[in-house]
C-alpha atoms as a PDB file:
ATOM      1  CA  UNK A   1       5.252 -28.584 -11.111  1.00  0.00           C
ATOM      2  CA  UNK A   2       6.742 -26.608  -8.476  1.00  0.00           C
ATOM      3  CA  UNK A   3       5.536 -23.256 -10.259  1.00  0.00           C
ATOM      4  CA  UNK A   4       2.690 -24.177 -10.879  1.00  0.00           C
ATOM      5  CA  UNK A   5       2.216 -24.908  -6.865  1.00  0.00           C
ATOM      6  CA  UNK A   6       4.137 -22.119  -6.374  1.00  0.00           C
ATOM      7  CA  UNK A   7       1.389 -19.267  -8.617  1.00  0.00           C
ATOM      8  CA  UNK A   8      -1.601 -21.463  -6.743  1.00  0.00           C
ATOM      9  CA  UNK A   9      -0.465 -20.993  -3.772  1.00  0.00           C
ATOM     10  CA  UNK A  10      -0.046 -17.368  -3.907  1.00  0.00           C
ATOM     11  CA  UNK A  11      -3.581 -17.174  -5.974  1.00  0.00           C
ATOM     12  CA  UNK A  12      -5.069 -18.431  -2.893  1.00  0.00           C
ATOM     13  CA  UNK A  13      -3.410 -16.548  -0.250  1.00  0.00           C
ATOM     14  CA  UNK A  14      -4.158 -13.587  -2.602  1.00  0.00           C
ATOM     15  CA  UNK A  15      -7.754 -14.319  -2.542  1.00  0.00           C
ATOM     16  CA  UNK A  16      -7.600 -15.032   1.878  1.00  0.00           C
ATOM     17  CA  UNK A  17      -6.253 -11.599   1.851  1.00  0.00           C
ATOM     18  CA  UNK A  18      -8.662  -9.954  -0.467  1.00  0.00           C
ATOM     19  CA  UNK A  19     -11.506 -11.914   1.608  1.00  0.00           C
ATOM     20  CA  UNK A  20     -10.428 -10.874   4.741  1.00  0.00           C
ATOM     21  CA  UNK A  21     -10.980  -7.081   3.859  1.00  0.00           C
ATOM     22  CA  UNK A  22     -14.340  -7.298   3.352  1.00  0.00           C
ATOM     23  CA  UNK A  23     -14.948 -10.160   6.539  1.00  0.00           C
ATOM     24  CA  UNK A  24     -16.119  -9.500  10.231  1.00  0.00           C
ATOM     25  CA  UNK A  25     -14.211 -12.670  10.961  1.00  0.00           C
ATOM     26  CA  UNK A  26     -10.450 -11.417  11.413  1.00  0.00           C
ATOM     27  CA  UNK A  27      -9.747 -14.715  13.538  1.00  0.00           C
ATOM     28  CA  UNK A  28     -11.340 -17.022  11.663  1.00  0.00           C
ATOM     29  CA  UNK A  29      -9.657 -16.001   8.810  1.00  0.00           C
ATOM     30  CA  UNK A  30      -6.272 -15.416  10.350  1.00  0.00           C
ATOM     31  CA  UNK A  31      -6.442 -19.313  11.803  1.00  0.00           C
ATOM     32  CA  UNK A  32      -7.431 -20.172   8.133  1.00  0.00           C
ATOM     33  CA  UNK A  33      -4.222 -18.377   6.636  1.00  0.00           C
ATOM     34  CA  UNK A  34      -2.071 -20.375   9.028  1.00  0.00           C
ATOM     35  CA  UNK A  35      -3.681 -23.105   8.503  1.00  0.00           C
ATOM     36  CA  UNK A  36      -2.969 -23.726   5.187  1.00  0.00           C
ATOM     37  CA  UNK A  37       0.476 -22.074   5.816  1.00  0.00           C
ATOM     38  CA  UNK A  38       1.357 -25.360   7.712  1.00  0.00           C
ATOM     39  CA  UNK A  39      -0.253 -27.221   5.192  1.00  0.00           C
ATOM     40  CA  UNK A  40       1.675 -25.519   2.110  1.00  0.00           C
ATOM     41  CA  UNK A  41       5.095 -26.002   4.445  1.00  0.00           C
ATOM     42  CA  UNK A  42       4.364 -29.963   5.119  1.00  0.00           C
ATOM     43  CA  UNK A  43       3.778 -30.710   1.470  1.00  0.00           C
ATOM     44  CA  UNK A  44       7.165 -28.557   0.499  1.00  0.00           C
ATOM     45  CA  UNK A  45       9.189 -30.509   3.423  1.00  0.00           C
ATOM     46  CA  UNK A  46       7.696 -34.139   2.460  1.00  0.00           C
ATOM     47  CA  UNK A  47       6.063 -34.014   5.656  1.00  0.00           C
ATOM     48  CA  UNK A  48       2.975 -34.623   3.761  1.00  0.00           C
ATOM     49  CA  UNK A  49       1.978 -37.079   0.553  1.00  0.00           C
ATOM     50  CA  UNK A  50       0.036 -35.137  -2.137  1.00  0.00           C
ATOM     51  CA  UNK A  51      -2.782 -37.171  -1.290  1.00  0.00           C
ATOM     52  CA  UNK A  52      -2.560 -35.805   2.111  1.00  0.00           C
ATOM     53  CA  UNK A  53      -2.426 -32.260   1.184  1.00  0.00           C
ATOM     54  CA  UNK A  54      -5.261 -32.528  -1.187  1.00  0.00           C
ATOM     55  CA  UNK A  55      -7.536 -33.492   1.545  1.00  0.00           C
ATOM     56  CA  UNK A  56      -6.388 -31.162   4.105  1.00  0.00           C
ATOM     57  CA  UNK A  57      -6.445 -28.393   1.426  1.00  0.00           C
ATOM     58  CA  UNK A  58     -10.281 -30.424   0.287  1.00  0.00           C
ATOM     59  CA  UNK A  59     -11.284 -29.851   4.153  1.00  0.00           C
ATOM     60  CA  UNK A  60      -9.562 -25.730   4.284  1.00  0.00           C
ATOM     61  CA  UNK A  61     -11.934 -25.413   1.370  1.00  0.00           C
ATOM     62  CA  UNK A  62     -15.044 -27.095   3.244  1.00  0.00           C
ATOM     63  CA  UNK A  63     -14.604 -24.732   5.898  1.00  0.00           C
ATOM     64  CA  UNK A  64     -14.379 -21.636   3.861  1.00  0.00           C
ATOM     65  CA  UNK A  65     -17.881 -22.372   2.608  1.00  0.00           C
ATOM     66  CA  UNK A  66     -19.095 -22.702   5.910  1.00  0.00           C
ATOM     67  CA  UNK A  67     -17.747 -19.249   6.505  1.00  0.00           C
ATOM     68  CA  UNK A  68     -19.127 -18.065   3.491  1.00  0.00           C
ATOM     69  CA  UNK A  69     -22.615 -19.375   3.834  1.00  0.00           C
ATOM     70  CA  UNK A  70     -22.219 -17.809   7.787  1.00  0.00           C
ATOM     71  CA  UNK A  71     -21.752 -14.657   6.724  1.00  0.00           C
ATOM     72  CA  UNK A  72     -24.197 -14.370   3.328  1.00  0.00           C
ATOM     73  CA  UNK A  73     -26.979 -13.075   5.809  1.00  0.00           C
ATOM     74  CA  UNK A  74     -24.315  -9.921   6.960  1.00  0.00           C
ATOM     75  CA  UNK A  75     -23.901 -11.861  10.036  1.00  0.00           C
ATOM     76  CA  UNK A  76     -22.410 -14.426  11.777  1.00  0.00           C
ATOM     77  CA  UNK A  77     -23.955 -15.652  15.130  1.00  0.00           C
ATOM     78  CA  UNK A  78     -22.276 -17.408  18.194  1.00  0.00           C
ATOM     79  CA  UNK A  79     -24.011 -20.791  17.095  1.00  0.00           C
ATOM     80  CA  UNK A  80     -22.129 -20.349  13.158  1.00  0.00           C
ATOM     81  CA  UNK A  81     -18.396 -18.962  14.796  1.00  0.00           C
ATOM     82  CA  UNK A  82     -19.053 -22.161  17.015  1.00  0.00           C
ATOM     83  CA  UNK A  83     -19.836 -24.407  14.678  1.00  0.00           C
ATOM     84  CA  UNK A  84     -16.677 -23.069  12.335  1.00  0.00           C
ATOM     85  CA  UNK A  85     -14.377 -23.303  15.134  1.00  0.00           C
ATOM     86  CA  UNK A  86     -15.041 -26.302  15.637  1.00  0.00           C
ATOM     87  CA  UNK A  87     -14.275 -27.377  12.221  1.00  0.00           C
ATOM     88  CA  UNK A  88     -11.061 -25.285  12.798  1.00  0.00           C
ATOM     89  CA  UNK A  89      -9.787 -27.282  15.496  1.00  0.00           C
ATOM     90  CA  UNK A  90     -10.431 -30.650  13.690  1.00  0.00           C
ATOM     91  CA  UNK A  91      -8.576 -29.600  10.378  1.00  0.00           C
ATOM     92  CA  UNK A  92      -5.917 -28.354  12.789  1.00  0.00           C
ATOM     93  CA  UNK A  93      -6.008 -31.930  14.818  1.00  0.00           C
ATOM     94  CA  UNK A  94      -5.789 -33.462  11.164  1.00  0.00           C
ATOM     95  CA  UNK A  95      -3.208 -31.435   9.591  1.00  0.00           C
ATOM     96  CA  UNK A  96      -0.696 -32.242  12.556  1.00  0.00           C
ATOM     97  CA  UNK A  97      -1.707 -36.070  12.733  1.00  0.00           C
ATOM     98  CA  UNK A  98      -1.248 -36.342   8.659  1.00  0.00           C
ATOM     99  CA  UNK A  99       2.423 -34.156   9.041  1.00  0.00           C
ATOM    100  CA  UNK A 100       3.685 -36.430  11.928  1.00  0.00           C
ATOM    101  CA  UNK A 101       2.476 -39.987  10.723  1.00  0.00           C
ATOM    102  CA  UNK A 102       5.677 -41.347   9.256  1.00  0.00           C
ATOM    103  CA  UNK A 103       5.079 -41.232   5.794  1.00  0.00           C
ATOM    104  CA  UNK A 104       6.839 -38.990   3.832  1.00  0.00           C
ATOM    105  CA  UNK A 105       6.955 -37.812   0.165  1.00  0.00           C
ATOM    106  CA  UNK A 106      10.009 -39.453  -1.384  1.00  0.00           C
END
């Protein structure tokens, strides 16, 4: 179990990485790295239930298609950054309510 967490995890920071060549977003996609940096470390601590990492990691994804479908036009206007942002701060809100809550991965 723990490789196979282990080779996901590193598929998907591969695939940040690889996206955030080719992105006019370098803060967006920094935030999004550390993101689900904190979420990867909560889940390894205990911090975090797997059903609580699957739906932070459910909402990480939700905002990467936002980003995607932003940019799919070659640009990405104040109103889209905004709007992503904004879902930025609420998975961030979220992932620290979920890793402080008390319960804990036994």
């Amino acid at each position: 179990m723990k490789r196979i967490t282990l080779t996901l995890l590193a598929a998907g920071l591969a695939t940040l990485v690889a996206s955030a060549a080719f992105a006019d977003t370098p803060g967006i996609d920094r935030r999004e790295v550390r993101q689900h940096e904190r979420i990867a470390q909560g889940a390894r601590s205990g911090e975090l239930t797997r059903g609580e990492a699957r739906r932070l990691r459910a909402g990480q994804r939700h905002v990467r298609r936002m980003e995607r479908r932003a940019k799919a036009d070659g640009v990405v206007t104040p109103r889209e950054r905004a709007r992503i942002t904004r879902a930025q701060n609420h998975q961030s809100r979220t992932i620290r309510r979920l890793k402080h809550n008390g319960r804990t991965r036994v």
